[in-house]
PDB file of N, CA and C in Angstrom:
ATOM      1  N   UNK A   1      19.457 -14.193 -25.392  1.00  0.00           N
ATOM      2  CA  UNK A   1      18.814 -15.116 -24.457  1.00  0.00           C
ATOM      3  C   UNK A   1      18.233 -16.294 -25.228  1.00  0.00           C
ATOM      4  N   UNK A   2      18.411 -17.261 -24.793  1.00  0.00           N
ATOM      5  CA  UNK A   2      17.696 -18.763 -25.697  1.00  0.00           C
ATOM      6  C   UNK A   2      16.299 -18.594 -25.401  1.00  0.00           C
ATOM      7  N   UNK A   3      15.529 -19.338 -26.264  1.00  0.00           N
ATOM      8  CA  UNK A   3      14.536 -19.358 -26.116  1.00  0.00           C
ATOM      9  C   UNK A   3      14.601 -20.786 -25.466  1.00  0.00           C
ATOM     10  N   UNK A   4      13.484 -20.892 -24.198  1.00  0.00           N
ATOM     11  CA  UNK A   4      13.351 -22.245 -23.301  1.00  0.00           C
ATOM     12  C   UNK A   4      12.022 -22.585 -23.967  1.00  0.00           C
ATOM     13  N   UNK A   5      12.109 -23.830 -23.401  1.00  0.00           N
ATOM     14  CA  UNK A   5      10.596 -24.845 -24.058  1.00  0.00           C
ATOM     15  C   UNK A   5      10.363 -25.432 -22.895  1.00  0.00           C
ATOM     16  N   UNK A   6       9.387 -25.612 -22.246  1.00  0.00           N
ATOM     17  CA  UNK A   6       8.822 -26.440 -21.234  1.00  0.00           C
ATOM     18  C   UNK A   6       7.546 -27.242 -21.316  1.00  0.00           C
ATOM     19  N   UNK A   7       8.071 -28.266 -21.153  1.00  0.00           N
ATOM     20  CA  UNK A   7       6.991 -29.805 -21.255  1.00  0.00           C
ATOM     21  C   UNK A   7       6.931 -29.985 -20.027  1.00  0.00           C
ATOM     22  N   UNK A   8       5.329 -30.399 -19.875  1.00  0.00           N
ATOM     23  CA  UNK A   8       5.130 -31.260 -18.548  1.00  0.00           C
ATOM     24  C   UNK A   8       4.717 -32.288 -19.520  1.00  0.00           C
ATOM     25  N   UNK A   9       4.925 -33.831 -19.145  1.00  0.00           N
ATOM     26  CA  UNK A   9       4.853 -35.023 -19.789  1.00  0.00           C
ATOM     27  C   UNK A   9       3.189 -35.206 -18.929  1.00  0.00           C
ATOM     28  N   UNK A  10       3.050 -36.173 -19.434  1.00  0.00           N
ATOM     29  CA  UNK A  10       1.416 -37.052 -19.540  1.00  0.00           C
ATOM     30  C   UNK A  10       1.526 -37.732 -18.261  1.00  0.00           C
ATOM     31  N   UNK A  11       2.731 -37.840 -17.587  1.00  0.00           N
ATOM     32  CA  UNK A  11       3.124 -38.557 -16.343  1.00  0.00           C
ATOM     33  C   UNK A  11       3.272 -37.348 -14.960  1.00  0.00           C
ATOM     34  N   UNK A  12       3.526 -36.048 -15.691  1.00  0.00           N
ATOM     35  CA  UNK A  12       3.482 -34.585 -14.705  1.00  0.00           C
ATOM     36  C   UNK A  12       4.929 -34.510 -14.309  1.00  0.00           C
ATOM     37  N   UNK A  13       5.817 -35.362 -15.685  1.00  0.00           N
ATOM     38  CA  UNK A  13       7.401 -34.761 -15.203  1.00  0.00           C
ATOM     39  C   UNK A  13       7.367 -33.930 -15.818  1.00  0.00           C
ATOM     40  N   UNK A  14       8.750 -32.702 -15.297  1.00  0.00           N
ATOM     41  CA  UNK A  14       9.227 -31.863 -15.750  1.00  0.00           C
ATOM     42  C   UNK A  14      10.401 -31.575 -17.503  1.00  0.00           C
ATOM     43  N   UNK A  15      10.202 -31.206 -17.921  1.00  0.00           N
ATOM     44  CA  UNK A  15      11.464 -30.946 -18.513  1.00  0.00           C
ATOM     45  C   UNK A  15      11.606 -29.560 -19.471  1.00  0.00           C
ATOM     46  N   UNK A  16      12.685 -29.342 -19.432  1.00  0.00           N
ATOM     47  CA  UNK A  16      13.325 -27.847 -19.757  1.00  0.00           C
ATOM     48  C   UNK A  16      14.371 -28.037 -21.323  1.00  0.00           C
ATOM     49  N   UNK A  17      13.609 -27.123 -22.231  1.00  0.00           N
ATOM     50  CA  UNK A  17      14.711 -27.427 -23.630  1.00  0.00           C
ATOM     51  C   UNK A  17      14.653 -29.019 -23.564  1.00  0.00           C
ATOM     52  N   UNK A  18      13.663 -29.845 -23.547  1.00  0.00           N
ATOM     53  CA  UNK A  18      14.103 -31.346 -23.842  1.00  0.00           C
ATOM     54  C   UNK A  18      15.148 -31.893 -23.154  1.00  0.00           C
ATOM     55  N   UNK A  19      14.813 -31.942 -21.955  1.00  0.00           N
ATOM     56  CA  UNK A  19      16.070 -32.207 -20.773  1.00  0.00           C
ATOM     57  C   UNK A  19      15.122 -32.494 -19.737  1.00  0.00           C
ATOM     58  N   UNK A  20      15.201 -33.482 -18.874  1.00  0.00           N
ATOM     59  CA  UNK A  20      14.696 -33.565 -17.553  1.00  0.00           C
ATOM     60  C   UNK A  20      15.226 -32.894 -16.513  1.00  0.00           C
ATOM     61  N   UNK A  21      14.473 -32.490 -15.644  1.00  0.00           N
ATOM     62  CA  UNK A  21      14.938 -31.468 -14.587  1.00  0.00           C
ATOM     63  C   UNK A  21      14.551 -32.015 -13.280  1.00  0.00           C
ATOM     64  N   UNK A  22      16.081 -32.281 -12.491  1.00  0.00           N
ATOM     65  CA  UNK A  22      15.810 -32.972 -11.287  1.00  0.00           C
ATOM     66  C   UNK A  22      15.785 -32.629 -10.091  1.00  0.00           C
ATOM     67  N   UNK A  23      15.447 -33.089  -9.280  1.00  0.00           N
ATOM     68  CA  UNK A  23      15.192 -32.560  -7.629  1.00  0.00           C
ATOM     69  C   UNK A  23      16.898 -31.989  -7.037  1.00  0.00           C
ATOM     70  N   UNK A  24      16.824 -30.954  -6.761  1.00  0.00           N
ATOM     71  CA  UNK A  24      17.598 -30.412  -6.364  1.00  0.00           C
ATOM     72  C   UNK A  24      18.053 -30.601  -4.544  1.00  0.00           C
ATOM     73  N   UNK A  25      16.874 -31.030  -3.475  1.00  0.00           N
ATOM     74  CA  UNK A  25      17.064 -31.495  -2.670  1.00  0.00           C
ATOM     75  C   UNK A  25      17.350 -32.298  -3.003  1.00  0.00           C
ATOM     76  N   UNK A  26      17.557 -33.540  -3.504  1.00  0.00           N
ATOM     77  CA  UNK A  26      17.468 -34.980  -4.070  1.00  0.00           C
ATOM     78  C   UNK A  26      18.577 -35.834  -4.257  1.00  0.00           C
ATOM     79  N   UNK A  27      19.618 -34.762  -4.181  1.00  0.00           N
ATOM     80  CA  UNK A  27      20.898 -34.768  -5.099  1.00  0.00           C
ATOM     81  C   UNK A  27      21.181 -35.463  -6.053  1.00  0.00           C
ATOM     82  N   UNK A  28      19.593 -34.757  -6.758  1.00  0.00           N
ATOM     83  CA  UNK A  28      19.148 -34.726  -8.299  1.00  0.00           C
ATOM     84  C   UNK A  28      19.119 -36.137  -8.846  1.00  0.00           C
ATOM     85  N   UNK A  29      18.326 -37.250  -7.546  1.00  0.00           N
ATOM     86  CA  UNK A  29      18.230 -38.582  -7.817  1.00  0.00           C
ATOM     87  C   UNK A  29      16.507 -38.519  -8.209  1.00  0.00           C
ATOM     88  N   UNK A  30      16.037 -38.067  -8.058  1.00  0.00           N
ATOM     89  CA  UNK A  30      14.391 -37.496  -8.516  1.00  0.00           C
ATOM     90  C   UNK A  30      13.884 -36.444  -9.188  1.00  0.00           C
ATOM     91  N   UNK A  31      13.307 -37.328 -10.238  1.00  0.00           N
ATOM     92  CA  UNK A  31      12.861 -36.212 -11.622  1.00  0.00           C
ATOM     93  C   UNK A  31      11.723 -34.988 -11.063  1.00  0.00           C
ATOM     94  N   UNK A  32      11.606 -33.927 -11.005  1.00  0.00           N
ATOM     95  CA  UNK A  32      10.473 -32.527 -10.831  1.00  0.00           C
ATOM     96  C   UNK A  32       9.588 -33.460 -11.169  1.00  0.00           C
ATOM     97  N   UNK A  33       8.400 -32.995 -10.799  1.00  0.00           N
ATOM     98  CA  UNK A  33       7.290 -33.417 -11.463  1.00  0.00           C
ATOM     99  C   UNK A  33       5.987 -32.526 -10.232  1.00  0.00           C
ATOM    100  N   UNK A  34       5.059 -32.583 -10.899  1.00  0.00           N
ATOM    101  CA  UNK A  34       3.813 -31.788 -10.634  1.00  0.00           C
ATOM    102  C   UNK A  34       3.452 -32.633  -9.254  1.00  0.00           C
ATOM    103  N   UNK A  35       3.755 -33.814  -8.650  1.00  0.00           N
ATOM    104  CA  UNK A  35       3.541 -34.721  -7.262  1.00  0.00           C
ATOM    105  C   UNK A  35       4.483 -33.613  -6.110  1.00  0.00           C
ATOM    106  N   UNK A  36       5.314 -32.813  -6.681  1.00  0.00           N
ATOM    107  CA  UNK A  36       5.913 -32.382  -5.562  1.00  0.00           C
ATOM    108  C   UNK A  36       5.287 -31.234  -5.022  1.00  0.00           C
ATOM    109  N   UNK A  37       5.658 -30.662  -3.641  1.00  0.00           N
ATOM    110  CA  UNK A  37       5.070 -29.521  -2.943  1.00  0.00           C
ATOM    111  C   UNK A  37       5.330 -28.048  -3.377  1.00  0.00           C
ATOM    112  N   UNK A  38       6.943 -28.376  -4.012  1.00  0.00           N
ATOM    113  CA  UNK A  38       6.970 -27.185  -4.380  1.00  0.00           C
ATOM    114  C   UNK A  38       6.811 -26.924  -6.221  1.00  0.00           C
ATOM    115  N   UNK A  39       6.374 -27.663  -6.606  1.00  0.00           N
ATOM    116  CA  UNK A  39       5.749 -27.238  -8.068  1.00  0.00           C
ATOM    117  C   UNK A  39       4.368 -26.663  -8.171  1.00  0.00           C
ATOM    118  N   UNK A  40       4.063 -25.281  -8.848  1.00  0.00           N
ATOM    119  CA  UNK A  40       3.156 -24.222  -8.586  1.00  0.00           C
ATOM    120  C   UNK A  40       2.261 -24.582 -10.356  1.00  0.00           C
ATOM    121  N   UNK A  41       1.160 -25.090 -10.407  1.00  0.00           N
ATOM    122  CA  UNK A  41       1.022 -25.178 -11.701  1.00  0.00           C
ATOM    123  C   UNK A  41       0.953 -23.690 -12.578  1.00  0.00           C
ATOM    124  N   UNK A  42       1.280 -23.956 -13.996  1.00  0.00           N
ATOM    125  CA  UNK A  42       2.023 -22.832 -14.717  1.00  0.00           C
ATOM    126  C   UNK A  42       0.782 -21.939 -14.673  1.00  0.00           C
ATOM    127  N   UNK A  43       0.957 -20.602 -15.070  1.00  0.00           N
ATOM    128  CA  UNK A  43      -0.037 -19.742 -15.711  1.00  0.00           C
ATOM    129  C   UNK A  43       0.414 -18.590 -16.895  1.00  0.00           C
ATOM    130  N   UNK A  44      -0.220 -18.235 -17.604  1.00  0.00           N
ATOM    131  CA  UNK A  44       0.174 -17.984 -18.450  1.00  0.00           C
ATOM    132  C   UNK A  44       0.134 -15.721 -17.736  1.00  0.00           C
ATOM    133  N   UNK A  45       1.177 -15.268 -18.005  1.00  0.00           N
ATOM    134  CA  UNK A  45       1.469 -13.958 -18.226  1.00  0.00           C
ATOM    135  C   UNK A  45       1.452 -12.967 -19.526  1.00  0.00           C
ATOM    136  N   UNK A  46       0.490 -12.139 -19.283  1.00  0.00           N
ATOM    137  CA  UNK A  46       0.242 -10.891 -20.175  1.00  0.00           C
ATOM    138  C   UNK A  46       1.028  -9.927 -20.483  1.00  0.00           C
ATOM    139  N   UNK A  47       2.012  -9.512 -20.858  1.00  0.00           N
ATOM    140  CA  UNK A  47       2.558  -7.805 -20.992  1.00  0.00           C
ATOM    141  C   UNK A  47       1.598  -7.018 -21.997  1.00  0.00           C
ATOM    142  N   UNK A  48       0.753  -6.455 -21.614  1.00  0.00           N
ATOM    143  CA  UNK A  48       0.477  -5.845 -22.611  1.00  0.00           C
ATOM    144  C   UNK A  48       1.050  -4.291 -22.974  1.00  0.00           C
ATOM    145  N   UNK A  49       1.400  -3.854 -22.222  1.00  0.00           N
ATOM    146  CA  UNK A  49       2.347  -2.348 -21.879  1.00  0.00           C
ATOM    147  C   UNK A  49       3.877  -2.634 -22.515  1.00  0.00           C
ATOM    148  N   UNK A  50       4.150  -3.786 -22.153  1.00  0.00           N
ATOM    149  CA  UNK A  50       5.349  -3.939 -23.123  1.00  0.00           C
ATOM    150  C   UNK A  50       5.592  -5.386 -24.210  1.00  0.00           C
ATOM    151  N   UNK A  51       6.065  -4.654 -25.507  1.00  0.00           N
ATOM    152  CA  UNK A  51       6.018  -5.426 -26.806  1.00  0.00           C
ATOM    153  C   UNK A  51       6.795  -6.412 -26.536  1.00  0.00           C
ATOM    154  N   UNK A  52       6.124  -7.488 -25.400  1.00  0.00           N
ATOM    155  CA  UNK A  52       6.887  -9.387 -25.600  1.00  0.00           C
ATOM    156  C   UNK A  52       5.971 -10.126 -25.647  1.00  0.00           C
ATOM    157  N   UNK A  53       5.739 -11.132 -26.280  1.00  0.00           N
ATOM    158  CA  UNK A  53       4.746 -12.372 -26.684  1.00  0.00           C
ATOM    159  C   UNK A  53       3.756 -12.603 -24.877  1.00  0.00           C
ATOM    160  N   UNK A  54       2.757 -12.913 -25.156  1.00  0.00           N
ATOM    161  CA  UNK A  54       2.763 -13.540 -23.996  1.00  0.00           C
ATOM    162  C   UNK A  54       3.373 -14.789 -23.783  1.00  0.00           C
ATOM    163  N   UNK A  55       3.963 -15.202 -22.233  1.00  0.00           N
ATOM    164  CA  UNK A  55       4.501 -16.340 -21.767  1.00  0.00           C
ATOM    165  C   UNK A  55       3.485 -17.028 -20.553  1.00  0.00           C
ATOM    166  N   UNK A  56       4.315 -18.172 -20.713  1.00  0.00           N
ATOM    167  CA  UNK A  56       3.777 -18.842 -19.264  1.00  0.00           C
ATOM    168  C   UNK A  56       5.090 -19.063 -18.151  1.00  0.00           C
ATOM    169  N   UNK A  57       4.039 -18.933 -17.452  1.00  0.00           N
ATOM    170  CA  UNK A  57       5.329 -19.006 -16.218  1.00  0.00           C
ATOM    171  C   UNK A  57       4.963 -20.482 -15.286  1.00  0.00           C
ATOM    172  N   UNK A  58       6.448 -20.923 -15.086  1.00  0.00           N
ATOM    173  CA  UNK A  58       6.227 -22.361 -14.056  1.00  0.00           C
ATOM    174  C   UNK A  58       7.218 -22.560 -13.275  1.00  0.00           C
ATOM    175  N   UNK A  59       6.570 -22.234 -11.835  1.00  0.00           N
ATOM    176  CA  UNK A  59       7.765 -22.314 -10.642  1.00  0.00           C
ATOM    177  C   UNK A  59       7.619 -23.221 -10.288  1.00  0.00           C
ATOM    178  N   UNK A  60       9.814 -23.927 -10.066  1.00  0.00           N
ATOM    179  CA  UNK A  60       9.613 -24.921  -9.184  1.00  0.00           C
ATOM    180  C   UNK A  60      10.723 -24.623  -8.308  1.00  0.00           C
ATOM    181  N   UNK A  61      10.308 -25.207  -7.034  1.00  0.00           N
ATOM    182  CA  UNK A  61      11.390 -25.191  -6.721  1.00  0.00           C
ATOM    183  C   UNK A  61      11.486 -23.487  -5.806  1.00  0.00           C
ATOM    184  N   UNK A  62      12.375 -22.500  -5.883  1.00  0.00           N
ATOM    185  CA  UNK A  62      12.720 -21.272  -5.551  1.00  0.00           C
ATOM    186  C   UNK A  62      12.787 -20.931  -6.780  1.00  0.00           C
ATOM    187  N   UNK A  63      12.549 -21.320  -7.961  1.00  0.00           N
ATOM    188  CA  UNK A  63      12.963 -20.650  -9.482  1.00  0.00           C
ATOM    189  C   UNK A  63      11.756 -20.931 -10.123  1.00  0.00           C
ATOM    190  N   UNK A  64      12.024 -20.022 -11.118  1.00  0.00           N
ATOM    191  CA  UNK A  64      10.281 -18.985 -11.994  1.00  0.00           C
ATOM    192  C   UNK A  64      11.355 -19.792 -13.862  1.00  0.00           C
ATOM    193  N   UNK A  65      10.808 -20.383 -14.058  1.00  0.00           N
ATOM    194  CA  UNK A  65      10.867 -20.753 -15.571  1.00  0.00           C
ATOM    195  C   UNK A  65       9.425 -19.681 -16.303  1.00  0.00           C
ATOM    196  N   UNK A  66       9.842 -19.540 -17.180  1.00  0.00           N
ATOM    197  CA  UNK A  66       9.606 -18.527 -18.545  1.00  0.00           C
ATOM    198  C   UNK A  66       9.640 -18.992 -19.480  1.00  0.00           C
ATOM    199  N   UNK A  67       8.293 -19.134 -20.706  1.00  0.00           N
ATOM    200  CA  UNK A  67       9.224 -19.783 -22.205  1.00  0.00           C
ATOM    201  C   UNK A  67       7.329 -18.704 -23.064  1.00  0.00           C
ATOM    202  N   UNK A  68       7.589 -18.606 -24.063  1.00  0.00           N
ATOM    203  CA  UNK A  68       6.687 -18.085 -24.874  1.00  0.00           C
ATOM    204  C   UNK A  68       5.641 -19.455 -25.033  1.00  0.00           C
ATOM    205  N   UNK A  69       3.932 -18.811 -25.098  1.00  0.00           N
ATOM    206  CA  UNK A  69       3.258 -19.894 -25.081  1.00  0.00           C
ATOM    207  C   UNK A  69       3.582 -21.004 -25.930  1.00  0.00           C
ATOM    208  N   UNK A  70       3.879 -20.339 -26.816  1.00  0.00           N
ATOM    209  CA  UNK A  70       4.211 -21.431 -27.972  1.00  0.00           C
ATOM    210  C   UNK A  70       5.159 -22.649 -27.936  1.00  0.00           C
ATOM    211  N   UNK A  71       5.904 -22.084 -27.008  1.00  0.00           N
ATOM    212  CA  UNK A  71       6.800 -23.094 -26.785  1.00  0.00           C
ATOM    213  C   UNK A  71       6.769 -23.774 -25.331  1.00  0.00           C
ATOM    214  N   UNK A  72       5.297 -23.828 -25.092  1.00  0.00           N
ATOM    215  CA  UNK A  72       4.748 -24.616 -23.778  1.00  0.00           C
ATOM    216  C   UNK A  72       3.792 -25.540 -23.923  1.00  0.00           C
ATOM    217  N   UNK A  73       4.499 -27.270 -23.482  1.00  0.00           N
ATOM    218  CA  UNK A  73       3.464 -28.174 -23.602  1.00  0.00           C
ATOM    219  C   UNK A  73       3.278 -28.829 -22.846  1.00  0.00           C
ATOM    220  N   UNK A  74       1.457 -29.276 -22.287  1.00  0.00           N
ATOM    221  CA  UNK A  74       1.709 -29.631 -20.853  1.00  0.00           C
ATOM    222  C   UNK A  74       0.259 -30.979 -21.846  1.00  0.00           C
ATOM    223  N   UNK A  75       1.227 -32.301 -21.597  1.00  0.00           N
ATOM    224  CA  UNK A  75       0.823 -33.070 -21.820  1.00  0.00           C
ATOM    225  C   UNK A  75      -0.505 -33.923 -20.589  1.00  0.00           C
ATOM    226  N   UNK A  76      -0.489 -33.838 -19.702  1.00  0.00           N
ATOM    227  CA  UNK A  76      -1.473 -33.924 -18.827  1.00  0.00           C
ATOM    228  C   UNK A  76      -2.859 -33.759 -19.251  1.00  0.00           C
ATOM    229  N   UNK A  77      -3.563 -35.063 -18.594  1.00  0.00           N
ATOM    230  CA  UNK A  77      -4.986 -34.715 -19.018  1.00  0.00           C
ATOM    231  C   UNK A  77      -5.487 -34.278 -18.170  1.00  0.00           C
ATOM    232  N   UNK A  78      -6.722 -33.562 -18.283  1.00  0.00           N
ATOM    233  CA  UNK A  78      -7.322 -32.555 -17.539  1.00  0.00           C
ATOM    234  C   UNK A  78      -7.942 -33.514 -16.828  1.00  0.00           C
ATOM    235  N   UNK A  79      -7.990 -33.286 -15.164  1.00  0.00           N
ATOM    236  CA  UNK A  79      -8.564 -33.959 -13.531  1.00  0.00           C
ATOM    237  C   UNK A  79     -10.009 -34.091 -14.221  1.00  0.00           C
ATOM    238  N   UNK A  80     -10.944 -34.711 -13.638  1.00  0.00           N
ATOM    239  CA  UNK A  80     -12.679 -34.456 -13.612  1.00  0.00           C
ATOM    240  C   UNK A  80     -12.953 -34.656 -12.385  1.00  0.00           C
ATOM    241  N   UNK A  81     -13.848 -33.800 -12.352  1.00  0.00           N
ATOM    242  CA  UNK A  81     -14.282 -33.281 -11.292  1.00  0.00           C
ATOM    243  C   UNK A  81     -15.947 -34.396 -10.400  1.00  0.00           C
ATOM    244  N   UNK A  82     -15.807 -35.279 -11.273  1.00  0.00           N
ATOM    245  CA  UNK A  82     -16.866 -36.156 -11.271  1.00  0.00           C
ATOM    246  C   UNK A  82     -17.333 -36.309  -9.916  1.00  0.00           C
ATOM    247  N   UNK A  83     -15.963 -36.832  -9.233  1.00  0.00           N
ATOM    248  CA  UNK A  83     -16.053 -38.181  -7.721  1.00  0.00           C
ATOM    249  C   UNK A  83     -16.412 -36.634  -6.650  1.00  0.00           C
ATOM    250  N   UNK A  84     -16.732 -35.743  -7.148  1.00  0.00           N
ATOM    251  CA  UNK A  84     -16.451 -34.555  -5.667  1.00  0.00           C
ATOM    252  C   UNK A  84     -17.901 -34.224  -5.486  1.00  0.00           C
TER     253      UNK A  84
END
């Protein structure tokens, strides 16, 4: 199995192994990105019962992406909570 890498860019696009990943309704004329309804922000998953790294997981779409933390970068700066 390859190992996947997933970036969210500083802009909240998607991309997979250094590849942009496009809207599949879209007919893939629009890049994923964290603005859409069906992007679930990532969280990271534990096995501790069984010997695999922890990962993070990031659904978009009907599909569950997987990559080891290490190889997860989510360029986005963190919201503030200031204006609420």
């Amino acid at each position: 199995m390859k190992n996947l890498k997933i970036r969210i860019t500083k802009y909240g696009w998607v991309e997979i192994s250094g590849k942009p990943k496009y809207c599949p309704f879209d007919r893939g004329e629009s890049r994923c990105g964290d603005w859409c309804a069906l992007f679930q922000e990532p969280w990271e998953k534990d096995f501790v019962l069984v010997k695999t790294p922890n990962i993070i997981c990031l659904t978009l779409c009907h599909a569950q992406w997987t990559c080891a933390v290490k190889d997860f970068t989510d360029e986005r700066e963190e919201e503030s909570n200031e204006d609420y």
